[in-house]
C-alpha atoms as a PDB file:
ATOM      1  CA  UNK A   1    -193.911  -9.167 -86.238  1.00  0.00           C
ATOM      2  CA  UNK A   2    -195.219  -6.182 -88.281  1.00  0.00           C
ATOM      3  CA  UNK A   3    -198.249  -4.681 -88.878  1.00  0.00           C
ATOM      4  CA  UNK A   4    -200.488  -5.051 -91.922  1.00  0.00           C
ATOM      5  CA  UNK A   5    -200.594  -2.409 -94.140  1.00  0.00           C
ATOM      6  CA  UNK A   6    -204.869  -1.411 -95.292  1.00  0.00           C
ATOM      7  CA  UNK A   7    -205.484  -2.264 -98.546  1.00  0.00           C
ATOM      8  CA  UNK A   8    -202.407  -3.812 -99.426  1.00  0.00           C
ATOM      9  CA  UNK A   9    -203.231  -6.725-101.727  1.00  0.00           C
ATOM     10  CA  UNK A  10    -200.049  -8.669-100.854  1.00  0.00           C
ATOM     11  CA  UNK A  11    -200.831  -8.255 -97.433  1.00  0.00           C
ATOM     12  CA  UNK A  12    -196.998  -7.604 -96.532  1.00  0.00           C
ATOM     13  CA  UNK A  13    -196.561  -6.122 -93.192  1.00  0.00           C
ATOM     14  CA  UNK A  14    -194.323  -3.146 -91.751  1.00  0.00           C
ATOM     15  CA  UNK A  15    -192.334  -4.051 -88.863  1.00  0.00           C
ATOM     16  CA  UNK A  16    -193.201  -2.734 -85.186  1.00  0.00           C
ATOM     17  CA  UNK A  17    -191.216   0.825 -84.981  1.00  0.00           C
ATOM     18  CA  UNK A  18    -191.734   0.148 -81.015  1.00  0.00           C
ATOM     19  CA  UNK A  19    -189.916  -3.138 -81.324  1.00  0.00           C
ATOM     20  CA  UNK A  20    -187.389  -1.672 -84.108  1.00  0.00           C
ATOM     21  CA  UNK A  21    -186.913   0.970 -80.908  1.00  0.00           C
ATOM     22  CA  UNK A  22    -186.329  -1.677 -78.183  1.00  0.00           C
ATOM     23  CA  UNK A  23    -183.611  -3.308 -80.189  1.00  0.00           C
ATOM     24  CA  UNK A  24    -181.815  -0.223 -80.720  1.00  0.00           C
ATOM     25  CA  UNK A  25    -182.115   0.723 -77.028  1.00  0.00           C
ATOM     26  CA  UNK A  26    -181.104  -3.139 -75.851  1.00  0.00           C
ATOM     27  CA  UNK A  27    -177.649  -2.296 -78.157  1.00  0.00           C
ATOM     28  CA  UNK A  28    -177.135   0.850 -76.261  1.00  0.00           C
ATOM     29  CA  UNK A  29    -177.316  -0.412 -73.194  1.00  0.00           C
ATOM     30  CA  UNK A  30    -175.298  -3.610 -74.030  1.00  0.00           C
ATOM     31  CA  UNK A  31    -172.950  -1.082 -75.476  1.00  0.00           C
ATOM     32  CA  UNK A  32    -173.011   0.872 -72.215  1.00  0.00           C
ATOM     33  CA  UNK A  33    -172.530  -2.232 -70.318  1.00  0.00           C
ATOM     34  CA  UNK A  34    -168.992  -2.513 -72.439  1.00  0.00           C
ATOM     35  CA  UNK A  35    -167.861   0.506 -70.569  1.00  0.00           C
ATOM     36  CA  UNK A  36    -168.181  -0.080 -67.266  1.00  0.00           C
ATOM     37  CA  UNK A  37    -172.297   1.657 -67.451  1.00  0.00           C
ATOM     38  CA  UNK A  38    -175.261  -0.441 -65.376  1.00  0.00           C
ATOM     39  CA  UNK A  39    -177.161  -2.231 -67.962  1.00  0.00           C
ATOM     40  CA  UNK A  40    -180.299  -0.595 -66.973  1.00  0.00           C
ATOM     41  CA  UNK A  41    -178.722   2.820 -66.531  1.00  0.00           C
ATOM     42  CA  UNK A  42    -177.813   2.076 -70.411  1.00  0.00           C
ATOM     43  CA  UNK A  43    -181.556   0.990 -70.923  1.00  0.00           C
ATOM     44  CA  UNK A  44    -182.991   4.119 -69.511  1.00  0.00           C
ATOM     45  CA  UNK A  45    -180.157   6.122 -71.619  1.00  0.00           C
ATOM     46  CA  UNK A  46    -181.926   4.632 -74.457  1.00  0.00           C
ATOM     47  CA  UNK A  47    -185.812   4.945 -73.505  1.00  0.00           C
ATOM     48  CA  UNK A  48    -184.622   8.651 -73.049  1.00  0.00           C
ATOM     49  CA  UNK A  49    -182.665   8.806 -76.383  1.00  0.00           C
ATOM     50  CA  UNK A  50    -186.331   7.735 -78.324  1.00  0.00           C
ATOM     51  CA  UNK A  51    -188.137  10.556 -76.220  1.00  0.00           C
ATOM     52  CA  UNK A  52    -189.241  13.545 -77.875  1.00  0.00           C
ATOM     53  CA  UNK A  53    -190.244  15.334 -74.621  1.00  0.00           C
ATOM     54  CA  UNK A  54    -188.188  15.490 -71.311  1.00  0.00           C
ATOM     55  CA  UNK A  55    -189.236  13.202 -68.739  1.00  0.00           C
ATOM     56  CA  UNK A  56    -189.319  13.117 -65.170  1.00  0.00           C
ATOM     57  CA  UNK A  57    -188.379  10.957 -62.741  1.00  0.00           C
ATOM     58  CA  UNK A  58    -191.987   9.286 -61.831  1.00  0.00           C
ATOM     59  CA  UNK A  59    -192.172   8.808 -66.078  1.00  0.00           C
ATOM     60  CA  UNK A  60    -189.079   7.256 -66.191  1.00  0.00           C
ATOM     61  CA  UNK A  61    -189.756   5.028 -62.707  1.00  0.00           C
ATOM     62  CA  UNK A  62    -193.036   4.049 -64.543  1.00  0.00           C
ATOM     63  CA  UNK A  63    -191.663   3.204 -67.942  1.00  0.00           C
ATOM     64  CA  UNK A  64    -188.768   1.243 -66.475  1.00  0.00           C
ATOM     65  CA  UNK A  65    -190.404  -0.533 -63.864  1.00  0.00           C
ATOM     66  CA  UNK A  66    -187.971   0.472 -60.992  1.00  0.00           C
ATOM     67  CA  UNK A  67    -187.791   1.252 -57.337  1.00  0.00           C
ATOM     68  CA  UNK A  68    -187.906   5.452 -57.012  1.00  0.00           C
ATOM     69  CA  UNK A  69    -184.210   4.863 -55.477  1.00  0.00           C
ATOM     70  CA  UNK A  70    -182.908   3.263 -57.570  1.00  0.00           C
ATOM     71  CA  UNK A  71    -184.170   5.646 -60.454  1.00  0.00           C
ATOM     72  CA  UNK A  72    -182.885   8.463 -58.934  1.00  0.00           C
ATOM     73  CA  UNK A  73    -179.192   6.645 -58.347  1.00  0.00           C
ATOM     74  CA  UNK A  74    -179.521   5.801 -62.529  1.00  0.00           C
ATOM     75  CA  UNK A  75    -180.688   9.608 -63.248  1.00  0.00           C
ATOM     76  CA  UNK A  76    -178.373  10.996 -60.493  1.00  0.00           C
ATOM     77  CA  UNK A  77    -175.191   8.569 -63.145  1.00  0.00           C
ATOM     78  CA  UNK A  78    -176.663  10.062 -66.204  1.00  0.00           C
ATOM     79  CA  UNK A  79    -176.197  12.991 -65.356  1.00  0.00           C
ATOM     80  CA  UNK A  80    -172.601  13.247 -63.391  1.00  0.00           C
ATOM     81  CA  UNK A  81    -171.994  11.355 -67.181  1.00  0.00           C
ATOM     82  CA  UNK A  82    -173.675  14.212 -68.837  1.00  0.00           C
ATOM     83  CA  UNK A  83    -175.795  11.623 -71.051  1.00  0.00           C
ATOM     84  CA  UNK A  84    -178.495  13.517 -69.149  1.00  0.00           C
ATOM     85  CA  UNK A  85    -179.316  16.573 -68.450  1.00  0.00           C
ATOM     86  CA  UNK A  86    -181.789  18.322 -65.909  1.00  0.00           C
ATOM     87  CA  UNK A  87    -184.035  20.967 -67.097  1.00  0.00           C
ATOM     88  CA  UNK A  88    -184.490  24.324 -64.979  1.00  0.00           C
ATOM     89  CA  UNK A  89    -188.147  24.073 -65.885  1.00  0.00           C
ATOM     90  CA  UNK A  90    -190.195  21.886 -63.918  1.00  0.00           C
ATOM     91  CA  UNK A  91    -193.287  19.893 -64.517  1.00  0.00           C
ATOM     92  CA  UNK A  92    -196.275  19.977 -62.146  1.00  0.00           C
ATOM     93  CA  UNK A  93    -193.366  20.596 -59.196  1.00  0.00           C
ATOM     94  CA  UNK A  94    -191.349  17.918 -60.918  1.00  0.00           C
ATOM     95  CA  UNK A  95    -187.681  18.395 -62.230  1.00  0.00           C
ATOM     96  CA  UNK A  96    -187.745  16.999 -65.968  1.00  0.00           C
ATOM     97  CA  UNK A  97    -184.564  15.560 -67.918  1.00  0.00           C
ATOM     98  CA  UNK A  98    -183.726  14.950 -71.454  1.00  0.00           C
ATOM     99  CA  UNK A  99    -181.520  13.142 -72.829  1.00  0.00           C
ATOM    100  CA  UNK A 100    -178.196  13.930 -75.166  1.00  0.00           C
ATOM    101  CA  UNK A 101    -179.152  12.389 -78.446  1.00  0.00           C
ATOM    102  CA  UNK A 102    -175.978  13.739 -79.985  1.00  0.00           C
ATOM    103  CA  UNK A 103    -173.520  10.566 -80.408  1.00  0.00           C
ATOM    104  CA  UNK A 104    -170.531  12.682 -80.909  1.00  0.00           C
ATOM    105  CA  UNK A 105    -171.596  14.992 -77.645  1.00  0.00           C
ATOM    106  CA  UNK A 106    -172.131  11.568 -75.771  1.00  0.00           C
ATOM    107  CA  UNK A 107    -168.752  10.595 -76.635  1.00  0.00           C
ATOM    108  CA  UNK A 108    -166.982  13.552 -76.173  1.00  0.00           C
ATOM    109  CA  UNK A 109    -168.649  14.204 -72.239  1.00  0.00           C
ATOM    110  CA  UNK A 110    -168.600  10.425 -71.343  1.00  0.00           C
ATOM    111  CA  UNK A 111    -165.184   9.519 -72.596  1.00  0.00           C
ATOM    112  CA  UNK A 112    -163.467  13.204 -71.484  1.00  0.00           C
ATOM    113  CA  UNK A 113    -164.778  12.567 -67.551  1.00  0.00           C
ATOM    114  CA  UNK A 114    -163.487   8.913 -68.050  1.00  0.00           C
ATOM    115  CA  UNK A 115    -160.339   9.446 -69.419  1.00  0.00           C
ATOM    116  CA  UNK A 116    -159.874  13.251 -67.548  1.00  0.00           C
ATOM    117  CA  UNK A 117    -159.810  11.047 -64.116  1.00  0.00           C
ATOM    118  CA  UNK A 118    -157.544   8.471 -65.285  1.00  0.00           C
ATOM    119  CA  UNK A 119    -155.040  10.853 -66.397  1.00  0.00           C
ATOM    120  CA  UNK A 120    -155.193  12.589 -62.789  1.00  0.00           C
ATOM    121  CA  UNK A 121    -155.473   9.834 -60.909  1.00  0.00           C
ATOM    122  CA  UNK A 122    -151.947   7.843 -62.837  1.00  0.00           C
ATOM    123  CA  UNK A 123    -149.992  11.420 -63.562  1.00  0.00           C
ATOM    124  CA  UNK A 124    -150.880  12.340 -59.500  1.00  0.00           C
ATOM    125  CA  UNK A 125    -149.260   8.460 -58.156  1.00  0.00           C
ATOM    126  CA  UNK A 126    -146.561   9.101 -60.897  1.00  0.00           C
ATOM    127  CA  UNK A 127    -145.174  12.247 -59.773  1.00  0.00           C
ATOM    128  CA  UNK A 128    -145.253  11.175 -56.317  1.00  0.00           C
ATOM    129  CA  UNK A 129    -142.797   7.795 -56.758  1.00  0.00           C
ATOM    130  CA  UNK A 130    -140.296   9.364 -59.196  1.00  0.00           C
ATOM    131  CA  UNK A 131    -138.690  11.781 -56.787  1.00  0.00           C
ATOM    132  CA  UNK A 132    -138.779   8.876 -54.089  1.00  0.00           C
ATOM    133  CA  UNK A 133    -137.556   6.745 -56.956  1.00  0.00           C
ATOM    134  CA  UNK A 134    -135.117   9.070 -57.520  1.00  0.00           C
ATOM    135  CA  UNK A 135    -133.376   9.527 -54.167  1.00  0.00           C
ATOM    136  CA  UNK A 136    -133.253   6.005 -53.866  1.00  0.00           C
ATOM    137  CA  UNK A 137    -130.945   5.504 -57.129  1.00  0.00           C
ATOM    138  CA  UNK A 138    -128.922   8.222 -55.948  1.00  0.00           C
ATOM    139  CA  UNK A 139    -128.507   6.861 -52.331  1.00  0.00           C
ATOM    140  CA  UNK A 140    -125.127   6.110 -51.871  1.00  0.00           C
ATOM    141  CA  UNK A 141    -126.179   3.224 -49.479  1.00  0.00           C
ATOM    142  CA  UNK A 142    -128.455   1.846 -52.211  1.00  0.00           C
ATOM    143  CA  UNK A 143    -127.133  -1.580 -53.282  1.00  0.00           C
ATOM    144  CA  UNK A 144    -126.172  -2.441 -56.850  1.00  0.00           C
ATOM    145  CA  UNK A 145    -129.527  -4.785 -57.522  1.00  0.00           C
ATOM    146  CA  UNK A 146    -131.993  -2.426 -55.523  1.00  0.00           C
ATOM    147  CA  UNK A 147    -130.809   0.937 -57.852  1.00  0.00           C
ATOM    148  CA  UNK A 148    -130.973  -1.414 -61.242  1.00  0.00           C
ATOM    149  CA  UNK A 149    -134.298  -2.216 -60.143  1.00  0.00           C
ATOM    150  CA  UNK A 150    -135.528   1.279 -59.235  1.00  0.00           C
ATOM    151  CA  UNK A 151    -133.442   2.672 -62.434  1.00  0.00           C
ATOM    152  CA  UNK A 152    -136.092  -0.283 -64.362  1.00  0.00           C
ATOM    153  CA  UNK A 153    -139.096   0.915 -62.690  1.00  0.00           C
ATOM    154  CA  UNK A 154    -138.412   4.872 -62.917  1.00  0.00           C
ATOM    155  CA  UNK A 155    -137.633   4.064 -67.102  1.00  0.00           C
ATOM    156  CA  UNK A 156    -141.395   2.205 -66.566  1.00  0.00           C
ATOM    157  CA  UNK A 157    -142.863   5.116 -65.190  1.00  0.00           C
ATOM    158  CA  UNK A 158    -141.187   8.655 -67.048  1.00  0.00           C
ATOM    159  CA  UNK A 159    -142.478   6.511 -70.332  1.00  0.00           C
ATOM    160  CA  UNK A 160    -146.083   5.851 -68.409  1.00  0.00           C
ATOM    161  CA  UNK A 161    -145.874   9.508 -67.943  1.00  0.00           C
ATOM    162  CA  UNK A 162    -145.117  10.692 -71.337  1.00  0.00           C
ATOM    163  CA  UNK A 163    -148.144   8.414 -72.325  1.00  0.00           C
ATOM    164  CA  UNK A 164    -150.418  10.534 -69.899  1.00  0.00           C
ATOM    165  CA  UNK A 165    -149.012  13.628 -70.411  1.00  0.00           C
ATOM    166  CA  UNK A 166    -150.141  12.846 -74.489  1.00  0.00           C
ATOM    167  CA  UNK A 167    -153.558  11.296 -73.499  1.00  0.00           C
ATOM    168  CA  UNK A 168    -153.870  14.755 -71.122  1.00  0.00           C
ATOM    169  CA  UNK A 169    -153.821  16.732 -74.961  1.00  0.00           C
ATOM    170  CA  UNK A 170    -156.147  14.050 -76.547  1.00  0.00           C
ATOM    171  CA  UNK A 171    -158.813  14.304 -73.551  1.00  0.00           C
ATOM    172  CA  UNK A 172    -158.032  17.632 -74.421  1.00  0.00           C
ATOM    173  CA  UNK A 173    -159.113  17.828 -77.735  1.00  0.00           C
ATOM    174  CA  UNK A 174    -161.709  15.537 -77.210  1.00  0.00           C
ATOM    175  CA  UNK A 175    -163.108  18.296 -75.096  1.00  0.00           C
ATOM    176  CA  UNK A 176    -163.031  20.980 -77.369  1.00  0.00           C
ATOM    177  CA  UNK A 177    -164.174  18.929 -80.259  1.00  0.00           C
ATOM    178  CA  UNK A 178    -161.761  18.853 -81.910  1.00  0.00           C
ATOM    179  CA  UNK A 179    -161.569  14.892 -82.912  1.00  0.00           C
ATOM    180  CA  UNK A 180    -164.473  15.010 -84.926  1.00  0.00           C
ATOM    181  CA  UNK A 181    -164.516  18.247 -86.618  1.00  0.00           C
ATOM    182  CA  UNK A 182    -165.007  16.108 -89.481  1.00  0.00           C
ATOM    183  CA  UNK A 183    -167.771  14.922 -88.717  1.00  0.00           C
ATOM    184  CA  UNK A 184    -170.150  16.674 -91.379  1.00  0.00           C
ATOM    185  CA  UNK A 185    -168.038  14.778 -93.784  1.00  0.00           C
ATOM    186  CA  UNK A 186    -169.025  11.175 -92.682  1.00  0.00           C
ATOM    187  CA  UNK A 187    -171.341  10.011 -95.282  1.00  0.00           C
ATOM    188  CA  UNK A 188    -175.048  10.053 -94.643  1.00  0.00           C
ATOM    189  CA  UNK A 189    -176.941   6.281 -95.541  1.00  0.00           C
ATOM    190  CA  UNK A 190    -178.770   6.078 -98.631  1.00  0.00           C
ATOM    191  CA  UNK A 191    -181.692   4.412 -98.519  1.00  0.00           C
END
């Protein structure tokens, strides 16, 4: 579905960018949907990504066809994700957002919040059951089975820790950028 090009004696069309766009923005936010995102959070991600102009909420309501709460629950996501961001300048009393159309930015803020709360969340339980884990394979009235099984589990979790305690330096890393430093050297399409 393309449009006809004036005074083109094939008559060969171009395709629709707009369409070209929706596909692109229906990848996103099936991409989005991959990790745990709301589908239509990852569609208005995308609408946002196309915009050359910040929007505001009643623009965005309007262009995605959806409630004014639920809008504001999707922006309100965005942004705690840092996919969005909200402007300090207003329009007509309006706050405005834009989004981050940096893939490498995206990555870096969605992935470090992700992956920062995982590793708090695991190294926080961890640290609490190995002393407890501890004292029970030193317990004198600890039977034979019961410290061979807590011996097993505290083996499980100092290696579960060692894992966090690396991810900790990737997430890390990831923060200060330092993953894709490289990334000037990935090479560009030719047409």
């Amino acid at each position: 579905m393309g449009k006809e090009i004036a005074g083109n004696p094939n008559h060969l069309s171009l395709p629709d960018r707009s369409a070209l766009r929706e596909r692109v923005i229906e990848a996103i936010a099936n991409t989005m949907d991959l990790y745990g995102v709301n589908h239509t959070f990852g569609k208005l991600y995308g609408v946002m990504y196309f915009e050359d102009r910040p929007m505001t909420l009643e623009e965005m309501k309007t262009s995605m066809n959806m409630s004014k709460s639920n809008m504001s629950y999707a922006v309100r996501s965005l942004t705690e994700s840092q996919m969005i961001y909200k402007l300090d300048e207003k329009k007509e009393r309006q706050d405005q957002y834009v989004a981050e159309t940096d893939f490498f930015r995206t990555f870096q803020n969605f992935f470090g919040l992700k992956l920062q709360r995982e590793v708090d969340v695991m190294l926080e339980g961890i640290r609490e059951v190995i002393p407890d884990l501890t004292t029970m394979i030193l317990a004198e009235h600890t039977t034979a089975q019961e410290r061979e099984e807590a011996l097993r589990d505290l083996h499980k979790l100092q290696h579960a820790e060692q894992y966090y305690v690396w991810l900790q330096g990737f997430v890390d890393r990831l923060r200060e950028g330092k993953l894709y430093e490289q990334k000037s050297e990935i090479p560009e399409q030719q047409d």
